[in-house]
N, C-alpha and C. Protein backbone atom coordinates (compact mmCIF):
# COMPACT_ATOMS: atom_id res chain seq x y z
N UNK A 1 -51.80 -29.17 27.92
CA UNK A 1 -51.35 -29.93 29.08
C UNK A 1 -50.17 -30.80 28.66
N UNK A 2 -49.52 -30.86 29.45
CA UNK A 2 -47.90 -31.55 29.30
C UNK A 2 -48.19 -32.83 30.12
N UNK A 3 -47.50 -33.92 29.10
CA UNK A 3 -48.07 -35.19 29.99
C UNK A 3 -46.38 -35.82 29.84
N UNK A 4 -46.67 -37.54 30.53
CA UNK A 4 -45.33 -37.89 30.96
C UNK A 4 -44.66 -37.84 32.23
N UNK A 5 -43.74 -39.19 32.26
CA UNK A 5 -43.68 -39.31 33.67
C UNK A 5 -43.19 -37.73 34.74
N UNK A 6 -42.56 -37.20 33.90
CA UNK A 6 -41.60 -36.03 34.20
C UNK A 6 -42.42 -34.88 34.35
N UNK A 7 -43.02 -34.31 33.14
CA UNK A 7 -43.76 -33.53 33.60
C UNK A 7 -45.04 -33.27 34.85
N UNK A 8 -45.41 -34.52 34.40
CA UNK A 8 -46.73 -34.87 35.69
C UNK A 8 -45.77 -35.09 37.07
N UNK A 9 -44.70 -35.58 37.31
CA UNK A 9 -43.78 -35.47 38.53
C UNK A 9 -43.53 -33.77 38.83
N UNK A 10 -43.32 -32.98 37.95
CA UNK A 10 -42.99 -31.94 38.23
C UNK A 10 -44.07 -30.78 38.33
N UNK A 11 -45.21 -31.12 38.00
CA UNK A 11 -46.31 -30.39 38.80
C UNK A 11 -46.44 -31.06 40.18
N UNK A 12 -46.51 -32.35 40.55
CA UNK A 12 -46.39 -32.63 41.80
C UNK A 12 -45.61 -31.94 42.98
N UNK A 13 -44.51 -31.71 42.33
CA UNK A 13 -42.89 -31.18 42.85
C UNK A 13 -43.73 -29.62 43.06
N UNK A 14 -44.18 -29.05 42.40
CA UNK A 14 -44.58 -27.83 42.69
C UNK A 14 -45.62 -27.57 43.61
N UNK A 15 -46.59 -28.44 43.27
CA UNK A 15 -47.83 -28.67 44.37
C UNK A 15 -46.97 -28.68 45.85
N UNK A 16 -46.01 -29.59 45.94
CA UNK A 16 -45.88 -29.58 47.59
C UNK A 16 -44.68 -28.81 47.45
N UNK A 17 -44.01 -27.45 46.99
CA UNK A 17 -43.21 -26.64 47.29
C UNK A 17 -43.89 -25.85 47.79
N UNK A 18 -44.78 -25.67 46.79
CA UNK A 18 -45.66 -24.19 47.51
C UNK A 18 -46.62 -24.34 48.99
N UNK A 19 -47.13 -25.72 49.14
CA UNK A 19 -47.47 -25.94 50.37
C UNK A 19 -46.30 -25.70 51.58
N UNK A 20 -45.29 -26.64 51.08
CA UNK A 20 -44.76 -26.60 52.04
C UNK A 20 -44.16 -25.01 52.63
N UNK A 21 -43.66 -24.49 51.50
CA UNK A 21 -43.33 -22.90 51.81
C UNK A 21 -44.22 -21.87 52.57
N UNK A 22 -45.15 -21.89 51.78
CA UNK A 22 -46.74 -21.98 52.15
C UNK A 22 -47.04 -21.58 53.59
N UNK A 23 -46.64 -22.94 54.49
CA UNK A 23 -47.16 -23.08 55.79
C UNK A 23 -45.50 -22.59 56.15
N UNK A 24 -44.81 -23.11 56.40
CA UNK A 24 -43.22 -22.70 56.84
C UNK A 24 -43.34 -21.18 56.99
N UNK A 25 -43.73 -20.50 56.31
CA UNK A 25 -43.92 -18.71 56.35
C UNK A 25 -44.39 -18.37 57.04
N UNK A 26 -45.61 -18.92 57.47
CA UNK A 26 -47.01 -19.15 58.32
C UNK A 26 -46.79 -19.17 59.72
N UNK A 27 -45.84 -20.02 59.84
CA UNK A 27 -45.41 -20.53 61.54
C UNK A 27 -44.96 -19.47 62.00
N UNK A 28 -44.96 -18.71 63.39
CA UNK A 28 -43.54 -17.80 63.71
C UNK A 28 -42.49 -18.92 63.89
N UNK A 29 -41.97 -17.44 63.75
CA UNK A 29 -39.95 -17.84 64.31
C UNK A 29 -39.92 -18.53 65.47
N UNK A 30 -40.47 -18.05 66.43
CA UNK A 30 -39.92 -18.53 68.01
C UNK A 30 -40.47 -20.11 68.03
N UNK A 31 -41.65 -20.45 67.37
CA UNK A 31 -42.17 -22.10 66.90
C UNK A 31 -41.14 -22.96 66.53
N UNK A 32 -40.42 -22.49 65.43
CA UNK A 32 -39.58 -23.40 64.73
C UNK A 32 -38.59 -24.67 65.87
N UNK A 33 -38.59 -24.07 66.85
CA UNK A 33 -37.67 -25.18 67.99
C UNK A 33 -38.84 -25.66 68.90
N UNK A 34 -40.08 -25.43 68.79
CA UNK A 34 -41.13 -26.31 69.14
C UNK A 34 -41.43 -27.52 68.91
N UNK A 35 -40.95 -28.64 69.91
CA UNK A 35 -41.35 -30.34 69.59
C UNK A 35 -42.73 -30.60 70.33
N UNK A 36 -43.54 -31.22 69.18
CA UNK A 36 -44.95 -31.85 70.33
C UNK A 36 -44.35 -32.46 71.45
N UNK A 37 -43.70 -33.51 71.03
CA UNK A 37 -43.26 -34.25 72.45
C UNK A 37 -41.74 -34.43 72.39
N UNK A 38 -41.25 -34.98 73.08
CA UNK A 38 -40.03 -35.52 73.39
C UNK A 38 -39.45 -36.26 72.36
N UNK A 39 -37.79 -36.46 71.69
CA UNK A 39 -37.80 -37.27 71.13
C UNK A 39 -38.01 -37.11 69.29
N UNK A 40 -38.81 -36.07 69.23
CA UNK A 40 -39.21 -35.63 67.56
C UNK A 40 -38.53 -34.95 67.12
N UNK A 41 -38.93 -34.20 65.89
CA UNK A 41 -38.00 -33.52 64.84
C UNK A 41 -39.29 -32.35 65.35
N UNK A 42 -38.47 -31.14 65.71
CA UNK A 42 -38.90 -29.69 66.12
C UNK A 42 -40.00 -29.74 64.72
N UNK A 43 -40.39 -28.48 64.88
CA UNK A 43 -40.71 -27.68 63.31
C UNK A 43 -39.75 -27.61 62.42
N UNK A 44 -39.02 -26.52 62.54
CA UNK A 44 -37.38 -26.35 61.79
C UNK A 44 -37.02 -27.74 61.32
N UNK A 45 -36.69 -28.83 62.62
CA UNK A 45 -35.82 -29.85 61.96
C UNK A 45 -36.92 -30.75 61.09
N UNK A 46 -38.24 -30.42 60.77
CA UNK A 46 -38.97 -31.20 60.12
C UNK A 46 -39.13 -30.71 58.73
N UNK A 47 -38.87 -29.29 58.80
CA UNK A 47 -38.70 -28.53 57.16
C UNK A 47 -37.31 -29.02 56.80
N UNK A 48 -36.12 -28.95 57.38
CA UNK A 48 -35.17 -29.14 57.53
C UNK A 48 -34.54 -30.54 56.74
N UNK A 49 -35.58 -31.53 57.14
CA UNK A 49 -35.37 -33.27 56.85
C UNK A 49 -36.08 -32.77 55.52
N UNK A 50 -36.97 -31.90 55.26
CA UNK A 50 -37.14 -32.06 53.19
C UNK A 50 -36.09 -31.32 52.73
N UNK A 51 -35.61 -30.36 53.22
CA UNK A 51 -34.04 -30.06 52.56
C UNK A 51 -33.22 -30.72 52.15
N UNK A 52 -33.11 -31.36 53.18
CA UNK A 52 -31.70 -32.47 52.98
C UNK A 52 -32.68 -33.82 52.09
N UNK A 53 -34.12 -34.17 52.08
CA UNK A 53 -34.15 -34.89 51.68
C UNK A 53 -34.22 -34.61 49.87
N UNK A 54 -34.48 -33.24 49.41
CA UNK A 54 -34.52 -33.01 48.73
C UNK A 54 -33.02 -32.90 48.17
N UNK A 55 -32.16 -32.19 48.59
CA UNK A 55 -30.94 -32.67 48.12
C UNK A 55 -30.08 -33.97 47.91
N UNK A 56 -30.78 -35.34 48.97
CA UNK A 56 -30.26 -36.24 48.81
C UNK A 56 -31.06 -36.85 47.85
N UNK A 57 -32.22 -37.06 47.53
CA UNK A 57 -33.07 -37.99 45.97
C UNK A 57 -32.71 -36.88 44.94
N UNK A 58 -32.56 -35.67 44.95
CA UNK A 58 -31.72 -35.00 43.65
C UNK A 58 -30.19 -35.92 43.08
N UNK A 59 -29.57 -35.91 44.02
CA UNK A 59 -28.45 -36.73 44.16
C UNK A 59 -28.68 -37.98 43.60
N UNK A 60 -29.56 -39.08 44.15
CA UNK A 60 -29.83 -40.17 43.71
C UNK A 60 -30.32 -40.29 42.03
N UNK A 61 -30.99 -38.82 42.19
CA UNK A 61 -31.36 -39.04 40.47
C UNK A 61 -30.07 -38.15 39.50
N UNK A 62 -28.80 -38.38 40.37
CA UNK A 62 -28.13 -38.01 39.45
C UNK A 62 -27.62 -36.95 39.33
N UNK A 63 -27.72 -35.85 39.72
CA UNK A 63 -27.51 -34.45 40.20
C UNK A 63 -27.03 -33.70 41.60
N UNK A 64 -25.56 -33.67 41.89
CA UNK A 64 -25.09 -33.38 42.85
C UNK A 64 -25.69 -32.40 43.96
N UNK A 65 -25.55 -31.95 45.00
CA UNK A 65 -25.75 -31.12 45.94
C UNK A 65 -24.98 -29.73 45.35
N UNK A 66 -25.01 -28.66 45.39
CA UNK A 66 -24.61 -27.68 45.52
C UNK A 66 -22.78 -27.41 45.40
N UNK A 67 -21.95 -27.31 45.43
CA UNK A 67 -20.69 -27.18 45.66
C UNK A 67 -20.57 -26.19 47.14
N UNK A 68 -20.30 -27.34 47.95
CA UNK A 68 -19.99 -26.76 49.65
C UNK A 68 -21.59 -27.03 50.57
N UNK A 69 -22.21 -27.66 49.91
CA UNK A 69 -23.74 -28.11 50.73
C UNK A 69 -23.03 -29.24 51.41
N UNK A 70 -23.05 -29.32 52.98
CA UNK A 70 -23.11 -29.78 53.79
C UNK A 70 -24.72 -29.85 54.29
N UNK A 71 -24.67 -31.51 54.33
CA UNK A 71 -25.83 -32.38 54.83
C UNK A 71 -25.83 -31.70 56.43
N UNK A 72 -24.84 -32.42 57.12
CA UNK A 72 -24.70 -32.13 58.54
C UNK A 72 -25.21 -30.69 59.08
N UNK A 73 -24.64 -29.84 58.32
CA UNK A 73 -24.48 -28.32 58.93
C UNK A 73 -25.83 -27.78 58.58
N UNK A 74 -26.40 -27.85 57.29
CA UNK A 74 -27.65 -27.39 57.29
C UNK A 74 -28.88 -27.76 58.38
N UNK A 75 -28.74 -29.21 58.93
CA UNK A 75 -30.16 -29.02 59.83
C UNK A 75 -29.91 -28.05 61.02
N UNK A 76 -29.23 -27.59 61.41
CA UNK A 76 -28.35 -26.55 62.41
C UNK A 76 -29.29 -25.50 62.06
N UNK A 77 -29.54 -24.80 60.60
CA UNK A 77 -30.30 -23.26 60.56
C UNK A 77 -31.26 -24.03 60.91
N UNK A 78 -31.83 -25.06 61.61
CA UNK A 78 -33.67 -24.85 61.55
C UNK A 78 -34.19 -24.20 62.84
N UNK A 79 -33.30 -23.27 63.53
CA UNK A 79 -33.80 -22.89 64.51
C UNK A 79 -34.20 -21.06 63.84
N UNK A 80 -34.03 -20.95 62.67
CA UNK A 80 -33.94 -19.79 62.20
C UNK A 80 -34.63 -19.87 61.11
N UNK A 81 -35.96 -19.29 61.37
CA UNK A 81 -37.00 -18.79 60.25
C UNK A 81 -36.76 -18.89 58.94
N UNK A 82 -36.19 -17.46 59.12
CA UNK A 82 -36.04 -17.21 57.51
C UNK A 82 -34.85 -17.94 56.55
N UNK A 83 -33.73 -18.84 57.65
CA UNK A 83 -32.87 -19.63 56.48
C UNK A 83 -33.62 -20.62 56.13
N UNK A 84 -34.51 -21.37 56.97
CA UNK A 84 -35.09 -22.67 56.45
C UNK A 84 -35.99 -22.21 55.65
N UNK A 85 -36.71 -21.26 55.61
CA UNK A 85 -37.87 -20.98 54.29
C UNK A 85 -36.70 -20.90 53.41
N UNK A 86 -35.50 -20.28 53.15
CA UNK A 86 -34.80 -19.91 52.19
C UNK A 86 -34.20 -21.14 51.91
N UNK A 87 -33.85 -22.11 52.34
CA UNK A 87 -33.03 -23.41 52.40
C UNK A 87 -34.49 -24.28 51.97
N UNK A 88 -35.22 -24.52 52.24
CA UNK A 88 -36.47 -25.17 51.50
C UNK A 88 -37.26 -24.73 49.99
N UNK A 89 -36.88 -23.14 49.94
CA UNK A 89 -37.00 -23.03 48.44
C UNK A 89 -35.66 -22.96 47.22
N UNK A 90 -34.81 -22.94 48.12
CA UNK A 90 -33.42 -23.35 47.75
C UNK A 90 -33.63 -24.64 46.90
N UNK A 91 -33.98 -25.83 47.69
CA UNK A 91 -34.21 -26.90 47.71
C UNK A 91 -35.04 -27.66 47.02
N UNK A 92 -36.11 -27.62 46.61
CA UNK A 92 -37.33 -27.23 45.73
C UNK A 92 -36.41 -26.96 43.98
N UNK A 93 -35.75 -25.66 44.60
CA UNK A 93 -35.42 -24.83 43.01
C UNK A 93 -34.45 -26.08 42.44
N UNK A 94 -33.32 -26.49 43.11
CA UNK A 94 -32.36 -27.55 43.11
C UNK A 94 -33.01 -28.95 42.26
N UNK A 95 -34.16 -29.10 43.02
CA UNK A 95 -34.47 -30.69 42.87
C UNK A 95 -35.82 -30.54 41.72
N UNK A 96 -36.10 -29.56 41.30
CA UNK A 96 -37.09 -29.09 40.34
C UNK A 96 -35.91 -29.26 38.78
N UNK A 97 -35.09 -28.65 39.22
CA UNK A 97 -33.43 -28.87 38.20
C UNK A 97 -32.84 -30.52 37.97
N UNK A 98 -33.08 -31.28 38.76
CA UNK A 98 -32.44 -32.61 38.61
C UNK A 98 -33.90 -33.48 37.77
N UNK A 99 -35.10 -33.13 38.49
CA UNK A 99 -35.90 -33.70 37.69
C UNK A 99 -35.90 -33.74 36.09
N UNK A 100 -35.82 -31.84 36.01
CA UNK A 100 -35.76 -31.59 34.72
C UNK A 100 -35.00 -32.07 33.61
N UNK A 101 -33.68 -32.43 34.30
CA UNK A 101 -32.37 -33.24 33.63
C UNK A 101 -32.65 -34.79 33.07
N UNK A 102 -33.46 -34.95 33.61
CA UNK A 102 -34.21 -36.61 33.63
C UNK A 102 -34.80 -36.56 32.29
N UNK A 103 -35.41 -37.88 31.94
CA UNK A 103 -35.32 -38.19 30.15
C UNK A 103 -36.89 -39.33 30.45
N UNK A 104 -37.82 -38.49 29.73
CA UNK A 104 -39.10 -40.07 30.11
C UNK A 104 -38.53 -41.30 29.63
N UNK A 105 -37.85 -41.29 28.72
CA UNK A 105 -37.49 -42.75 28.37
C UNK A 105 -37.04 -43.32 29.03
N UNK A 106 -36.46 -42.94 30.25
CA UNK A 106 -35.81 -43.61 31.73
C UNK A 106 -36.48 -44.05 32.56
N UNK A 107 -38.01 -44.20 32.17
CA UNK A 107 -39.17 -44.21 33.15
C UNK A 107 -39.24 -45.47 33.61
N UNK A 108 -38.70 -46.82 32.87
CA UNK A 108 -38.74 -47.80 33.42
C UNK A 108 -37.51 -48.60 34.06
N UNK A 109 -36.23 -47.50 33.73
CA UNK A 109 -34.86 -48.32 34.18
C UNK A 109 -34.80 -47.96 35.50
N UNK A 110 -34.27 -49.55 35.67
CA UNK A 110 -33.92 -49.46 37.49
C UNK A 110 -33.51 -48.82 38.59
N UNK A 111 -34.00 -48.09 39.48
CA UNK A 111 -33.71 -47.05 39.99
C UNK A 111 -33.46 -47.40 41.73
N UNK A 112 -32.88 -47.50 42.72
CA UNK A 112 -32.77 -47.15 44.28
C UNK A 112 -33.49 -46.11 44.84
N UNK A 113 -34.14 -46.25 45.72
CA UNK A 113 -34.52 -45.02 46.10
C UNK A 113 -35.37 -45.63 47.27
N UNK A 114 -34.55 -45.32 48.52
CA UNK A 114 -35.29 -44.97 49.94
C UNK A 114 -35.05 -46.61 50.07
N UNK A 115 -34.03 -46.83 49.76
CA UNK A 115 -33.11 -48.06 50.31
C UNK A 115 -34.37 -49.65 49.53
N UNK A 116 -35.02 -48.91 48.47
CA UNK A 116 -35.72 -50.08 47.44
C UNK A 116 -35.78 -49.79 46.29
N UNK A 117 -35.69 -51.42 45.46
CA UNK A 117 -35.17 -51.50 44.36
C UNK A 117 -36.87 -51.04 43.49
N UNK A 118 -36.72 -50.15 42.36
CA UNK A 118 -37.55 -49.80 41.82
C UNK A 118 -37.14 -49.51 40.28
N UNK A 119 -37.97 -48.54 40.03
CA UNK A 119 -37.86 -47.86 38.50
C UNK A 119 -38.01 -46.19 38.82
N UNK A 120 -37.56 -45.70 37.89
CA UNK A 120 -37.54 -44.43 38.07
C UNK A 120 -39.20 -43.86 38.23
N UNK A 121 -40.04 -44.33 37.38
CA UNK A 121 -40.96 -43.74 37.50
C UNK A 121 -41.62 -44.20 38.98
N UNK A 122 -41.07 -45.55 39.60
CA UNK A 122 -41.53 -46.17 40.81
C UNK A 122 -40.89 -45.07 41.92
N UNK A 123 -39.58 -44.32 41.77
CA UNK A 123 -39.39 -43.79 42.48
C UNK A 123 -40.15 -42.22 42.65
N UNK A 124 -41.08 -41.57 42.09
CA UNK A 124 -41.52 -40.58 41.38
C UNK A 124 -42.37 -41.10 42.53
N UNK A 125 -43.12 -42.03 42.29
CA UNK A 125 -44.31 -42.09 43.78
C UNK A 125 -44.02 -42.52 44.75
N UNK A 126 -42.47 -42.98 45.31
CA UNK A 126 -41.80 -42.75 46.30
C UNK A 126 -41.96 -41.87 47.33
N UNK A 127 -41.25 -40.93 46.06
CA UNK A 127 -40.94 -39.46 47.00
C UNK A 127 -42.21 -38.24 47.23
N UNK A 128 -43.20 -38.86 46.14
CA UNK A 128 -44.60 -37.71 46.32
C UNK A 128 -45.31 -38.39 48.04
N UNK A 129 -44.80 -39.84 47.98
CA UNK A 129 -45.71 -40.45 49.13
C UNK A 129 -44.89 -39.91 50.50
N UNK A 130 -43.46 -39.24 50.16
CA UNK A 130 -42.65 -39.15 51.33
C UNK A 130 -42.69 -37.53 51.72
N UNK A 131 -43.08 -36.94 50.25
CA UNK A 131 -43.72 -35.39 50.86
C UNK A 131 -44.74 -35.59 51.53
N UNK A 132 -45.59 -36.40 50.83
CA UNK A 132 -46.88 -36.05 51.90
C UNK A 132 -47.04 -36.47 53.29
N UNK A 133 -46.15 -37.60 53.18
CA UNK A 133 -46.22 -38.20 54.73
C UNK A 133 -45.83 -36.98 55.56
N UNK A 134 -44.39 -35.80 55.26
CA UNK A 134 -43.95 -34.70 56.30
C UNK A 134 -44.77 -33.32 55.89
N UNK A 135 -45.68 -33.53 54.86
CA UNK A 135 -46.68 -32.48 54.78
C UNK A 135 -47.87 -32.41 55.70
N UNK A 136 -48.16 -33.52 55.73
CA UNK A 136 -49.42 -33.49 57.08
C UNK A 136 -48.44 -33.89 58.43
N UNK A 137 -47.61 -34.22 58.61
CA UNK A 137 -46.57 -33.97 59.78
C UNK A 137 -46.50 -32.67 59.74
N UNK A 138 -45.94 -31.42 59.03
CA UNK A 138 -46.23 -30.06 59.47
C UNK A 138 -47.15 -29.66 59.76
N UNK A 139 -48.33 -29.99 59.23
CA UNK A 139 -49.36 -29.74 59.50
C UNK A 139 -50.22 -29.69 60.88
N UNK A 140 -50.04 -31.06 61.16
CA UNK A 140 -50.14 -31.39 62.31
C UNK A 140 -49.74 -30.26 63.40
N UNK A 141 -48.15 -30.22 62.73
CA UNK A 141 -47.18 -29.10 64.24
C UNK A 141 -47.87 -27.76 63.93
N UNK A 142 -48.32 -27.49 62.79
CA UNK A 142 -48.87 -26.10 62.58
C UNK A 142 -50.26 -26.37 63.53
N UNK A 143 -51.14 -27.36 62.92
CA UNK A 143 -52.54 -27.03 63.55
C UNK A 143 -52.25 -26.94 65.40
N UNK A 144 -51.43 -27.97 66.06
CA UNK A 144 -51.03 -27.72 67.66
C UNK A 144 -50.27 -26.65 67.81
N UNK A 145 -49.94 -25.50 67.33
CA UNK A 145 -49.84 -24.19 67.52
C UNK A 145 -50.77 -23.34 67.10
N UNK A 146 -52.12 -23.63 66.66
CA UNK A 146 -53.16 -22.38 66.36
C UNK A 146 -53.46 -22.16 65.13
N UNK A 147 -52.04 -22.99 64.31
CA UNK A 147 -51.82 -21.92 62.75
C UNK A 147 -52.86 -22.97 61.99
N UNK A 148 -53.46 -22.22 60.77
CA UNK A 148 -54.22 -23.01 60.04
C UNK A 148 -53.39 -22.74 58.72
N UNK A 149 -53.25 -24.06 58.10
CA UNK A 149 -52.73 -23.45 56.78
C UNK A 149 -53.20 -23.02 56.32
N UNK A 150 -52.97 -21.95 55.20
CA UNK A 150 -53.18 -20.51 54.55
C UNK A 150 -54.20 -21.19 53.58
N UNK A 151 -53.88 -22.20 52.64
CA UNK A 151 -54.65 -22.90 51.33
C UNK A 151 -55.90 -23.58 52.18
N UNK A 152 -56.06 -23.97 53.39
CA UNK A 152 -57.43 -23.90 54.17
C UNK A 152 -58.18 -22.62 54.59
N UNK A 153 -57.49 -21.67 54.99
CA UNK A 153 -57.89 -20.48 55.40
C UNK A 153 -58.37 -20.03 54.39
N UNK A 154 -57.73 -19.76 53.08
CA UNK A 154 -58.40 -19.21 51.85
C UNK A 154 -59.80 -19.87 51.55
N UNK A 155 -59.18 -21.14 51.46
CA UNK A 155 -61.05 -21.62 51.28
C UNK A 155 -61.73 -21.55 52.24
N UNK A 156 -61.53 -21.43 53.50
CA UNK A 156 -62.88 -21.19 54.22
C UNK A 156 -63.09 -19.76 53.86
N UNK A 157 -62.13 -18.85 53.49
CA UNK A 157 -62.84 -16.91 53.26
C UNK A 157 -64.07 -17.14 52.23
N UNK A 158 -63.05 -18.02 51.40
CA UNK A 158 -63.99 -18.12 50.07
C UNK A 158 -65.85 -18.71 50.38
N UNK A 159 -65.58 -19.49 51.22
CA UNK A 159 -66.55 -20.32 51.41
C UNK A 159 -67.57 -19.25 52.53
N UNK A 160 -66.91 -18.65 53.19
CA UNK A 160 -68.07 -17.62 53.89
C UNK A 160 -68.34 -16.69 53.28
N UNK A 161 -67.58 -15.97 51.87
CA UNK A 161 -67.97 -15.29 50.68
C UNK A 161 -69.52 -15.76 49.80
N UNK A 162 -69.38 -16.70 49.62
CA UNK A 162 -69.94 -17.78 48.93
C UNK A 162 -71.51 -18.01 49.95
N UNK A 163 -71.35 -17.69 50.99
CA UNK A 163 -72.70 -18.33 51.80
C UNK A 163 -73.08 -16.61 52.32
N UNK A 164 -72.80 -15.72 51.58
CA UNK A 164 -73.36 -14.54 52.80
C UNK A 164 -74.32 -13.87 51.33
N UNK A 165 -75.28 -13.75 52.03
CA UNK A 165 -76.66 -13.24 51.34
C UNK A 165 -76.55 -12.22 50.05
N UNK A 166 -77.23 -12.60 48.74
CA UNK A 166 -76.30 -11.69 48.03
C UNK A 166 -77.73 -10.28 48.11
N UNK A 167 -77.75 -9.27 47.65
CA UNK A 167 -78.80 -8.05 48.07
C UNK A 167 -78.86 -7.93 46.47
């Protein structure tokens, strides 16, 4: 087991890529411009805001956007399936790369992040608290369309595997 602020950040980083990809696959296409109510971020524009947010705290920790990544223009594909799954593991791959660039010994120097003054490692539970906040926000938009996420679905197969009479 690999320990340290970095590594233990970057199993995190993976934990909610694969969720988030995960369910994003999950949804149909024609969903993605589905708002519960009035006023919100669709589906799309809610995968969409970890794109860009993932490119912008990559940035903050130091590691540019892409050469020709436009902030603006990208929330535009979230009406389209398959760029935002592709633009969210894009995104993921990107900010999995800036982490990696990072040094534990930096774990306690002063860091910005989400407009407060912290430490790097303070910002590390920042941004795990800011996936999860738009992870159960998809969730949410998934469960009011029918969809169950897949990593629930599996365990309930498992779990009616598990309870049916063995002979």
């Amino acid at each position: 087991m690999t320990t340290g602020p970095q590594a233990e950040f970057l199993e995190e980083i993976v934990y909610y890529e694969q969720r988030y990809v995960r369910l994003a696959e999950s949804v149909p296409a024609e969903k993605y411009v589905g708002r519960p109510v009035e006023g919100v971020r669709s589906i799309g524009e809610a995968y969409m805001h970890i794109v860009t947010a993932n490119y912008g705290v990559a940035r903050s920790l130091r590691t540019p956007p892409p050469a020709g990544f436009d902030f603006n223009s990208i929330t535009a594909m979230s009406t389209d399936k398959a760029k935002t799954v592709e633009a969210l593991k894009d995104s993921f791959a990107h900010f999995r790369q800036a982490i990696q660039a990072l040094n534990d010994a930096d774990a306690n120097k002063p860091q910005k992040m989400f407009g407060r003054r912290t430490t790097l490692r303070g910002s590390f539970i920042l941004i795990t608290g800011h996936f999860g906040e738009h992870l159960g926000q998809s969730i949410a938009y998934a469960r009011m369309n029918g969809i169950v996420p897949p990593w629930t679905e599996e365990q309930q197969q498992q779990q009616k595997q598990a309870e049916k009479p063995k002979r």
